[in-house]
N, C-alpha and C. Protein backbone atom coordinates (compact mmCIF):
# COMPACT_ATOMS: atom_id res chain seq x y z
N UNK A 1 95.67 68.12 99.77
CA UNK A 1 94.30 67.71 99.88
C UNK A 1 93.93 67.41 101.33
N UNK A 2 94.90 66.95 102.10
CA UNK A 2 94.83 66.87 103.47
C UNK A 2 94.09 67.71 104.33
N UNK A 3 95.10 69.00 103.72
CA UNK A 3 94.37 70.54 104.63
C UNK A 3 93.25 70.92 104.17
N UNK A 4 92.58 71.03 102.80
CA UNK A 4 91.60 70.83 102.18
C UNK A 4 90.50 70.30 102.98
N UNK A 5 90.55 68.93 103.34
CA UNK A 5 89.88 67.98 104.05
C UNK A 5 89.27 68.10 105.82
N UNK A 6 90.69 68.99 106.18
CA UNK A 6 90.83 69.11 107.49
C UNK A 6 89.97 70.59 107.51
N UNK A 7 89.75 71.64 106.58
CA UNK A 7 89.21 72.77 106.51
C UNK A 7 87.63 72.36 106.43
N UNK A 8 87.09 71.37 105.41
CA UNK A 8 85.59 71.17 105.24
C UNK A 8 85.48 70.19 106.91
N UNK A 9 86.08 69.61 107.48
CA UNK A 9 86.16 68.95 108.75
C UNK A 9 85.86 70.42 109.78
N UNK A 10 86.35 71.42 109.80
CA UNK A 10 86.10 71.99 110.63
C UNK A 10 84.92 72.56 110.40
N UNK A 11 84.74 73.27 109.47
CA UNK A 11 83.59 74.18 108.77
C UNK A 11 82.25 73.88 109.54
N UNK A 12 82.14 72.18 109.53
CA UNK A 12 80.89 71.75 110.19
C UNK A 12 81.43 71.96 111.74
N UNK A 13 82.12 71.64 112.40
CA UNK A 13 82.77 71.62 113.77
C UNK A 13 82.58 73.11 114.50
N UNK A 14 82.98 73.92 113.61
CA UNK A 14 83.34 75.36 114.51
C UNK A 14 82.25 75.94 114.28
N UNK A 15 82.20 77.11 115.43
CA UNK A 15 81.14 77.95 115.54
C UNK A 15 81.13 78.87 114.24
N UNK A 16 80.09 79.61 114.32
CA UNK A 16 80.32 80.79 113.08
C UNK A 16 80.89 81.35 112.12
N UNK A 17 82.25 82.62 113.17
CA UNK A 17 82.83 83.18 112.00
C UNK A 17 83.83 82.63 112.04
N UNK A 18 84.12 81.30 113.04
CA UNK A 18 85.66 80.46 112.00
C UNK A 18 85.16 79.73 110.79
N UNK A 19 83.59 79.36 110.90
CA UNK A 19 83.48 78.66 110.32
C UNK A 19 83.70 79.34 108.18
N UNK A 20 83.22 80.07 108.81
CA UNK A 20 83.57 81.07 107.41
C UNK A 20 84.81 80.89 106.84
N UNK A 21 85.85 81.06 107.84
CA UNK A 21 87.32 81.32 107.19
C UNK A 21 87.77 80.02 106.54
N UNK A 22 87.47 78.58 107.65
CA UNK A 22 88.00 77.50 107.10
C UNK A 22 87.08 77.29 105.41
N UNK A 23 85.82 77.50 105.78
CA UNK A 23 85.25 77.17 104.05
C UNK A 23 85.93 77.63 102.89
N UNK A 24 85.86 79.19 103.27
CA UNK A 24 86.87 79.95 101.90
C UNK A 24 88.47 79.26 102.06
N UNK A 25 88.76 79.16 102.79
CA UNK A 25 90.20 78.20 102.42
C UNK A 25 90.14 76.82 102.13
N UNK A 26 89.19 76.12 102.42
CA UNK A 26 88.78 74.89 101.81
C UNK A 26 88.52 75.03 100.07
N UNK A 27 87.78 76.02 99.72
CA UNK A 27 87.70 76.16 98.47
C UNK A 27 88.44 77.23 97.48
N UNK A 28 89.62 77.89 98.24
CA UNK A 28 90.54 78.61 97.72
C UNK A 28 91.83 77.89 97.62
N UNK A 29 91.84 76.95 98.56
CA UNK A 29 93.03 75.91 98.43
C UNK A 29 93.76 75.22 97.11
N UNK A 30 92.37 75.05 96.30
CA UNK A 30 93.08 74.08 95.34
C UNK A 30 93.02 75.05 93.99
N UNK A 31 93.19 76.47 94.08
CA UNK A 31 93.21 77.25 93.52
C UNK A 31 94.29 77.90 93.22
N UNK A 32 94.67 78.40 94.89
CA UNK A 32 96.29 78.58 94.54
C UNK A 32 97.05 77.83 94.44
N UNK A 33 96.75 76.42 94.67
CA UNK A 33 97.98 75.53 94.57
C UNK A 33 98.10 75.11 92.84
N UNK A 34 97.18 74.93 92.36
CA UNK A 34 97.01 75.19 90.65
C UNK A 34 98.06 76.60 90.05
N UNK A 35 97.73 77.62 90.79
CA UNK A 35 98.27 78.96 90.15
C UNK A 35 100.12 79.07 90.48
N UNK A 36 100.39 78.20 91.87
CA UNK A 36 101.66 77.83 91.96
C UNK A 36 102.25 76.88 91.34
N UNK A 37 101.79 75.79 91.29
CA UNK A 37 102.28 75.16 90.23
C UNK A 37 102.62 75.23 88.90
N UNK A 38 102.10 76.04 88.45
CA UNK A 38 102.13 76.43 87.01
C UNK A 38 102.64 78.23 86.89
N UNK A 39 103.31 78.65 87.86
CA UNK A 39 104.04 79.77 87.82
C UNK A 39 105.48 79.63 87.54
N UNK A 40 105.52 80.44 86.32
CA UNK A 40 106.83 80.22 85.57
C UNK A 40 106.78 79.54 84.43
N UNK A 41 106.30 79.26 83.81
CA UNK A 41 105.82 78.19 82.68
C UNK A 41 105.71 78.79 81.29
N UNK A 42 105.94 80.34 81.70
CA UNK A 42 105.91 80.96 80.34
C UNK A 42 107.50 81.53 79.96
N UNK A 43 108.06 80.77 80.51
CA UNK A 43 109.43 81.81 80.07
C UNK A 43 109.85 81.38 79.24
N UNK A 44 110.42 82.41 78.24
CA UNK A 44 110.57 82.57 76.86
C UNK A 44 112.60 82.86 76.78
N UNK A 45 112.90 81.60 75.84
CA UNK A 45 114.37 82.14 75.54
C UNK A 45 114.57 82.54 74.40
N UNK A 46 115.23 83.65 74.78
CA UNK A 46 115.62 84.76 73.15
C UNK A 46 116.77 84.58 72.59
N UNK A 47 116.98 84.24 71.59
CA UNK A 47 118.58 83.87 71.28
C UNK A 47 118.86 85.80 70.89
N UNK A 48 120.52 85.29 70.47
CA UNK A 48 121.10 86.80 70.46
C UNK A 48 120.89 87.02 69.33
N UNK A 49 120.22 88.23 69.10
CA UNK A 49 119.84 89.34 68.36
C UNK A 49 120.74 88.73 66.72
N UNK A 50 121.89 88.69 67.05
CA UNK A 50 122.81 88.35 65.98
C UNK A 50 122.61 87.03 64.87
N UNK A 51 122.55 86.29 65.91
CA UNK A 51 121.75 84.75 65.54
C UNK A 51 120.48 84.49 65.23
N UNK A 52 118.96 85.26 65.73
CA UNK A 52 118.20 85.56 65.28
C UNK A 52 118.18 85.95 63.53
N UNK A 53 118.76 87.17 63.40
CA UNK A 53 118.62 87.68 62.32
C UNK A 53 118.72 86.80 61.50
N UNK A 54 120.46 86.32 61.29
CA UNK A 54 120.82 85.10 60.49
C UNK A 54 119.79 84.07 60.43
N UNK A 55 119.18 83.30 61.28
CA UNK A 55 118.11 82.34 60.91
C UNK A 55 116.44 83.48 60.05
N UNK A 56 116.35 84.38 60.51
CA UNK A 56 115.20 84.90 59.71
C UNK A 56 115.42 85.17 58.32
N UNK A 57 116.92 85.52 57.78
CA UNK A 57 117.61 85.84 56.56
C UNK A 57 117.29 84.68 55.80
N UNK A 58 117.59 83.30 56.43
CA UNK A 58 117.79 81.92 55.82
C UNK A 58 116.31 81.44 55.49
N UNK A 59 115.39 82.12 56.31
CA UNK A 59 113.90 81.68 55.84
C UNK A 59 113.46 81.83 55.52
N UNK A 60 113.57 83.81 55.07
CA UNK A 60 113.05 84.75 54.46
C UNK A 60 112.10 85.03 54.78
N UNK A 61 112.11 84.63 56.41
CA UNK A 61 110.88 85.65 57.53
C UNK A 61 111.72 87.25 57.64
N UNK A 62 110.91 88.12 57.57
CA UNK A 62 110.68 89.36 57.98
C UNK A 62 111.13 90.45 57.18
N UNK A 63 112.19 91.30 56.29
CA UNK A 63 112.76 91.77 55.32
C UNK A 63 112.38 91.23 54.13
């Protein structure tokens, strides 16, 4: 949030076309840091094929 802060700080400060760059990173900032944080979050563990079956047999999911 710092750099965030320090980006809308410049935006007013700098001339023109920096001023452009710091805005879009002021408001792209807390965007990717959302999309990094939460990368990886879907991983899925598969048991073995073998062990699978046996529990679907016992529940009388699928066959």
């Amino acid at each position: 949030m710092m750099i965030r802060t320090i980006c809308f700080i410049l935006t007013v400060i700098l001339p023109s076309p920096y001023r452009w760059f710091t805005l879009l990173a002021a408001v792209l900032l807390p965007y990717v840091a959302v999309v990094i944080a939460n990368a990886g979050r879907e991983t899925i563990f598969r048991a073995p094929s073998a062990i699978l079956n046996g529990v679907e047999k016992q529940k009388g999911i699928g066959n």
